[in-house]
Protein backbone atom coordinates (compact mmCIF):
# COMPACT_ATOMS: atom_id res chain seq x y z
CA UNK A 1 -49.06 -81.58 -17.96
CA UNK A 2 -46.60 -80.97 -20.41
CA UNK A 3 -44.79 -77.43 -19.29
CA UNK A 4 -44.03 -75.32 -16.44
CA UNK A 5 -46.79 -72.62 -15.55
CA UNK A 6 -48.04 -69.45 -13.28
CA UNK A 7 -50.54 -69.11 -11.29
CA UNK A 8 -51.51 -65.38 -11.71
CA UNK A 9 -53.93 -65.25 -8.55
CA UNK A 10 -54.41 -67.32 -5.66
CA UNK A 11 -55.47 -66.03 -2.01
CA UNK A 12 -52.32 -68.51 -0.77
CA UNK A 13 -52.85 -66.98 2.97
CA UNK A 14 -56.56 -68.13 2.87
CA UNK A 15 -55.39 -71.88 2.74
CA UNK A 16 -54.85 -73.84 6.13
CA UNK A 17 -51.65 -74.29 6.89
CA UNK A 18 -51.12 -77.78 6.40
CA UNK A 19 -52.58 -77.61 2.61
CA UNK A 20 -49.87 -75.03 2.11
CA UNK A 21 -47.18 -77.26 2.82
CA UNK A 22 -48.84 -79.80 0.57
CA UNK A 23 -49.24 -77.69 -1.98
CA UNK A 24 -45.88 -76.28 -2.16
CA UNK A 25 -44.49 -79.92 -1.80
CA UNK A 26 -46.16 -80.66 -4.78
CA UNK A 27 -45.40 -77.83 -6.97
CA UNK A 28 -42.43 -79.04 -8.72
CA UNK A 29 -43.78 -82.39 -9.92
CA UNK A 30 -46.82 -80.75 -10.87
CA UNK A 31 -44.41 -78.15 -12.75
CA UNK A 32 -45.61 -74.89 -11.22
CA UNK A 33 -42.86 -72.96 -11.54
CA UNK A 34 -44.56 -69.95 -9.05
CA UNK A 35 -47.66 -68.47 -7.46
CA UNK A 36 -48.78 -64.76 -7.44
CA UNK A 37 -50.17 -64.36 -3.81
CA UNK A 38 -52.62 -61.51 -3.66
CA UNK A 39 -53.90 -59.60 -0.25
CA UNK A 40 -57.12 -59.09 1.02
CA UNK A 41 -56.30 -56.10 3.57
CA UNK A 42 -53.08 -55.45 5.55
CA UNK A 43 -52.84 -58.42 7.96
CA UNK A 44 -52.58 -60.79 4.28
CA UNK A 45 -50.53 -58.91 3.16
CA UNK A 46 -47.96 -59.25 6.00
CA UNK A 47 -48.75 -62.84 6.21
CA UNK A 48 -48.26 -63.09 2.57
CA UNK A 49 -44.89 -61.42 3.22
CA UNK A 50 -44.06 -63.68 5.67
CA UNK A 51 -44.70 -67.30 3.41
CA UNK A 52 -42.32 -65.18 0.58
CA UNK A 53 -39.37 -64.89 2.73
CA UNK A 54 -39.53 -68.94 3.16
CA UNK A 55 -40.41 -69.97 -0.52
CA UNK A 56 -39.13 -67.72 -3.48
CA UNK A 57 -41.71 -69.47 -5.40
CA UNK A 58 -44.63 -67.10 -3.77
CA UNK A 59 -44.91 -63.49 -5.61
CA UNK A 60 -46.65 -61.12 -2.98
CA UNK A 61 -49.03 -58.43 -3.97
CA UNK A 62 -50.22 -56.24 -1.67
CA UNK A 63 -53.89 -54.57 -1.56
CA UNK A 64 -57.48 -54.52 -0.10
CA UNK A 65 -59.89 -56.56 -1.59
CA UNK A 66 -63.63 -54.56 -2.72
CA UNK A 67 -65.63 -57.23 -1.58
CA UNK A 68 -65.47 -55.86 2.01
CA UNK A 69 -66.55 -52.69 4.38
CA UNK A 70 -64.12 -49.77 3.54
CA UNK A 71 -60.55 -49.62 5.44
CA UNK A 72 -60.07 -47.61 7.95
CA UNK A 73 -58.06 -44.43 7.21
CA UNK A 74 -55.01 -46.63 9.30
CA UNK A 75 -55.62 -49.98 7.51
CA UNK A 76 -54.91 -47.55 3.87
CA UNK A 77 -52.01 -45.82 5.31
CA UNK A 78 -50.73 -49.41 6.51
CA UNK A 79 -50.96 -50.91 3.04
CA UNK A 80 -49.51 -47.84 1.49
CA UNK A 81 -46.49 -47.90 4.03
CA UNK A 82 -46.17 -51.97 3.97
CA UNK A 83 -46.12 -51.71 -0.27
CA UNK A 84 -43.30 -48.91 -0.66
CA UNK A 85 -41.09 -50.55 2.08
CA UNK A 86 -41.26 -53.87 0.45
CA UNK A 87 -41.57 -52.68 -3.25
CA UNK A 88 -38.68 -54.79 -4.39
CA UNK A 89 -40.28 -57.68 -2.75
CA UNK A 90 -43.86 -57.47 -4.18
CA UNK A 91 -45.11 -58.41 -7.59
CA UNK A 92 -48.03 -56.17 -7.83
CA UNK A 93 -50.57 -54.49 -6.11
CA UNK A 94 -53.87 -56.42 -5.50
CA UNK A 95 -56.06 -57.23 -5.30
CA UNK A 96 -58.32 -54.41 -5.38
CA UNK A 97 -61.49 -52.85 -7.73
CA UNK A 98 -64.69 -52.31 -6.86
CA UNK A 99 -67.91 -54.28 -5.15
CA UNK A 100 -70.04 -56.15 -7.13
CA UNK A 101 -70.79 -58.67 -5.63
CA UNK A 102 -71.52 -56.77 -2.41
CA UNK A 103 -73.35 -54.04 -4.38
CA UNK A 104 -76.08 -56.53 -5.53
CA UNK A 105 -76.70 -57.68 -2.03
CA UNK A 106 -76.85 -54.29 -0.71
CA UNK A 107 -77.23 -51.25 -3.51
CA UNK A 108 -76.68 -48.45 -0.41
CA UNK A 109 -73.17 -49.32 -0.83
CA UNK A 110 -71.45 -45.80 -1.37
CA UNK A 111 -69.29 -46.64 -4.55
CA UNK A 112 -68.00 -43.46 -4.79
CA UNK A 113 -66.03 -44.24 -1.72
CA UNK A 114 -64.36 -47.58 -3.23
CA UNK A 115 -63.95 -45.95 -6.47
CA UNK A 116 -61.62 -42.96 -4.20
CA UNK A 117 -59.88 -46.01 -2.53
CA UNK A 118 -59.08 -47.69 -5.78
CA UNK A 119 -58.30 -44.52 -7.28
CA UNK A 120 -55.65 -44.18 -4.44
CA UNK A 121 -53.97 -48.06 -5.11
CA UNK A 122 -54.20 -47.10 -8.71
CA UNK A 123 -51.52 -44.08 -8.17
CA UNK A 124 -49.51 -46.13 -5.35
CA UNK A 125 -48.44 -48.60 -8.39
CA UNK A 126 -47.97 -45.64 -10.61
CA UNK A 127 -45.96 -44.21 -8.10
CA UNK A 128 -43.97 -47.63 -7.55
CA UNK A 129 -43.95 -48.47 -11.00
CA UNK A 130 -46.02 -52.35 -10.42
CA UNK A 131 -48.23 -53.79 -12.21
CA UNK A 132 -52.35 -53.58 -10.64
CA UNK A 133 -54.37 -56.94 -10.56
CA UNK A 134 -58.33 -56.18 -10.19
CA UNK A 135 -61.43 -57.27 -8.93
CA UNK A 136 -63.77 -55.21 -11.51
CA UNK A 137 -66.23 -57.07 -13.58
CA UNK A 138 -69.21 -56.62 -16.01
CA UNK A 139 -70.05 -52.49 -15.85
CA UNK A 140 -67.27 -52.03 -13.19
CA UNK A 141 -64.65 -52.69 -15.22
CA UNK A 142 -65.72 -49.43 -17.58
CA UNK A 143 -65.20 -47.15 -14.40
CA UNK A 144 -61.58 -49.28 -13.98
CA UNK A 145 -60.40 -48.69 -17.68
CA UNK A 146 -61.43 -45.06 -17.30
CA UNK A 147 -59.42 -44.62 -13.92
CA UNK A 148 -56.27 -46.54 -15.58
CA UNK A 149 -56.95 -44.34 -18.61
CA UNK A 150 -56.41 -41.18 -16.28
CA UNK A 151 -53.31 -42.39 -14.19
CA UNK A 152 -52.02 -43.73 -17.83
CA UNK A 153 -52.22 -47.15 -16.53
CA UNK A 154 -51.77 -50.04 -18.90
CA UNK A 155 -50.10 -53.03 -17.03
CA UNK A 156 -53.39 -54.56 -15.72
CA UNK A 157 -54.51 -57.58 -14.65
CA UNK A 158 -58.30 -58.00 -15.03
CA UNK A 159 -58.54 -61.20 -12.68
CA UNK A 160 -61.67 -63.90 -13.42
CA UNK A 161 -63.50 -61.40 -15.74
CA UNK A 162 -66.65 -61.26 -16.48
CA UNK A 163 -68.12 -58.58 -18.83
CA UNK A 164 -70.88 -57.77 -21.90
CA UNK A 165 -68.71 -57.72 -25.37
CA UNK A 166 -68.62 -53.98 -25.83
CA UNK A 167 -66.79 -54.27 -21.96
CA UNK A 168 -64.57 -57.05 -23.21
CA UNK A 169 -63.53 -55.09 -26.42
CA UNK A 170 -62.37 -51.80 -24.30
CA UNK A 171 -60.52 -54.21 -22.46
CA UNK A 172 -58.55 -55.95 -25.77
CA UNK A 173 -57.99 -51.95 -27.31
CA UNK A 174 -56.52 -50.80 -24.02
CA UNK A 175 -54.25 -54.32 -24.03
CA UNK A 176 -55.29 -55.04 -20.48
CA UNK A 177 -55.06 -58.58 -19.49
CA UNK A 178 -57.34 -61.07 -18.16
CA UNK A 179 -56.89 -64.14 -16.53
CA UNK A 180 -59.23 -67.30 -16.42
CA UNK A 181 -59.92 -70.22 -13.64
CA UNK A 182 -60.31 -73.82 -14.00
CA UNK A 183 -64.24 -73.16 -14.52
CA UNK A 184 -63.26 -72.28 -18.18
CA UNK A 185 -63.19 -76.11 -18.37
CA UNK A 186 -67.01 -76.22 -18.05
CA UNK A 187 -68.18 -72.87 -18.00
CA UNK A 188 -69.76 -71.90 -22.00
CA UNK A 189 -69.45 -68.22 -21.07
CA UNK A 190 -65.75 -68.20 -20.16
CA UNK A 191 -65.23 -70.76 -23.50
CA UNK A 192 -66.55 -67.33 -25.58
CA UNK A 193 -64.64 -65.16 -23.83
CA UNK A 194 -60.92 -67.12 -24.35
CA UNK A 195 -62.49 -67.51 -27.88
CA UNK A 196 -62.83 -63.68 -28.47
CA UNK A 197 -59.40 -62.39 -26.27
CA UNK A 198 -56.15 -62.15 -27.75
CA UNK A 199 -54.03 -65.44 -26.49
CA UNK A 200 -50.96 -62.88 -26.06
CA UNK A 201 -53.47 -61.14 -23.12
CA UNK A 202 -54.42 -64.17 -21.66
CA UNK A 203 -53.25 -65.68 -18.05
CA UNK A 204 -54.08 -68.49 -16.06
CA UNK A 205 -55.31 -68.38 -12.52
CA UNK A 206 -56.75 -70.82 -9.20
CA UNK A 207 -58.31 -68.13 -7.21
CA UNK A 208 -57.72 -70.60 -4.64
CA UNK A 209 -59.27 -71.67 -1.95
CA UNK A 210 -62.02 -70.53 -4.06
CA UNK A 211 -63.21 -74.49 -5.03
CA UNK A 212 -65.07 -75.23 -8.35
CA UNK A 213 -67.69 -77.36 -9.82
CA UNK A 214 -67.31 -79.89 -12.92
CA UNK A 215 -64.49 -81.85 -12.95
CA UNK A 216 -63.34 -80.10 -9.47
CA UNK A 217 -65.83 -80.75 -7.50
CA UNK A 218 -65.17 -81.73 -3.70
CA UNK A 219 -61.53 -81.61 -4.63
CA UNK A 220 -59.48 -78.94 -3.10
CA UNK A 221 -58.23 -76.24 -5.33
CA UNK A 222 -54.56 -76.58 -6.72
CA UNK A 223 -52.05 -74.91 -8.91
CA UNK A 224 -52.54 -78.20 -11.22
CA UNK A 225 -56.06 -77.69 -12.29
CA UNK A 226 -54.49 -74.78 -14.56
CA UNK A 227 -52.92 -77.20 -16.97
CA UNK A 228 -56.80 -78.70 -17.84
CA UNK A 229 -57.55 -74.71 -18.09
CA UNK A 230 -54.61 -74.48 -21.09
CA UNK A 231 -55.50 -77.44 -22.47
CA UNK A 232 -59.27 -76.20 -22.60
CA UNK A 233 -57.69 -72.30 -23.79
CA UNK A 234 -55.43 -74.80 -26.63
CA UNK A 235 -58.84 -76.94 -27.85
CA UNK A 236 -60.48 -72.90 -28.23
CA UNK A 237 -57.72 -71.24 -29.87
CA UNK A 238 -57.01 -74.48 -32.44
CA UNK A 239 -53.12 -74.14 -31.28
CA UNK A 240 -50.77 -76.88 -30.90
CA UNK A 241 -50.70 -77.09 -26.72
CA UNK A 242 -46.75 -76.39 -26.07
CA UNK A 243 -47.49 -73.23 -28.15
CA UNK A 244 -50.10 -72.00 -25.72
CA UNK A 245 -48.34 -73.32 -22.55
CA UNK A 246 -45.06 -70.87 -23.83
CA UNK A 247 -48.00 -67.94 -25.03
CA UNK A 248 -48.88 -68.18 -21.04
CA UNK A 249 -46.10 -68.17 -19.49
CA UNK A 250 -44.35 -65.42 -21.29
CA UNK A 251 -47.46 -63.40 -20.88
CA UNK A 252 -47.32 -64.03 -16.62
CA UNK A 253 -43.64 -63.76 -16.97
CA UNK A 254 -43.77 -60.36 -18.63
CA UNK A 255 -46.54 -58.87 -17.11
CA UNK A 256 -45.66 -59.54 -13.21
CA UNK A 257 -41.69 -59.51 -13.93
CA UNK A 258 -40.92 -62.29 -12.31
């Protein structure tokens, strides 16, 4: 490791209690300098709220993840009222997009309903002026860019994406960002993608708890697997490491303002 770093996405609340305080114990030495938090539905999000107030390193976002039965009309409004009270306290709002995952296991799923809810977390950071971090990959992410496109959204964060090159090219005109996990380590596809996306558009991410395969495997998922993830992004590019590590970081700084 050789500078200090972001990690754009982690699910922070999903982690046992315990590994959080290991984790955050270790931060420093492993020179994480802070960790975007993002919310699955409206009891992460308060819990989310709740680790920020104890550790100014944690950067809240607030949303309902796709992968998941619709809200309730109450869960929404609870979101909703949770993000504007706390809008100086939040980083962004996510994570939310649409179900792909879920739609390939079950293809009744009424899209047009997620694509409504989205719609509706799309205008919420409009209205509060914060950047949106999504779940939207391969032909989802063409409905996204064409929602953002409407609500003249450009700040977004295209988390873990996965898309066909025509997707991936709406995505660099548009100057979305993505971000990639430690699979881009072993992963060929991901290796094509960093190869192909402007490094000034490019984040790192854990995902965590999500775990990972390769070098990973069986270990737990930490903040410090991103530094073998810029050092994989720096062998891609052909750029002298400290240059990408600073390319990073001013891209996480800039686009989630923290």
């Amino acid at each position: 490791m050789n500078a200090s770093i972001v990690d754009a996405h982690i699910h922070f609340d999903l982690y046992q209690e315990e590994d959080r305080r290991k984790i955050l114990k270790s931060l420093e030495a492993n020179r994480i300098e802070s960790m975007v938090t993002v919310s699955s539905h409206l009891t992460s999000g308060i819990k989310n709220l709740m680790i920020a107030q104890d550790d100014k390193r944690i950067k809240p976002a607030l949303g309902y993840h796709p992968e998941q039965p619709l809200p309730s009309k109450e869960e929404i409004e609870g979101i909703t009222s949770l993000a504007r009270r706390y809008s100086s306290s939040i980083s962004a709002i996510g994570e939310v997009g649409l179900p792909y995952y879920s739609r390939k296991e079950d293809p009744s799923i009424d899209v047009e309903a997620y694509v409504n809810l989205l719609e509706h977390f799309i205008k919420l950071a409009a209205e509060l002026n914060k950047p949106i971090v999504l779940h939207a990959i391969y032909q989802d992410a063409e409905i996204v860019c064409d929602l953002l496109k409407k609500h003249n959204i450009r700040n977004a964060h295209f988390h873990w994406f996965k898309g066909s090159a025509a997707t991936t090219q709406t995505l660099i005109e548009n100057d979305h960002y993505i971000s990639v996990t430690p699979e881009c380590v072993y992963k060929p596809k991901i290796q094509k993608l960093i190869d192909v996306y402007p490094l000034n558009r490019i984040m790192v991410e854990t995902d965590g708890p999500w775990p990972f395969k390769g070098p990973f495997k069986d270990k737990m998922t930490h903040p410090a697997m991103m530094h073998d993830s810029i050092a994989k992004i720096s062998e891609i590019k052909g750029l002298p490491l400290q240059m990408v590590y600073h390319i990073i970081q001013q891209n996480t700084v800039k686009f989630f303002r923290i």
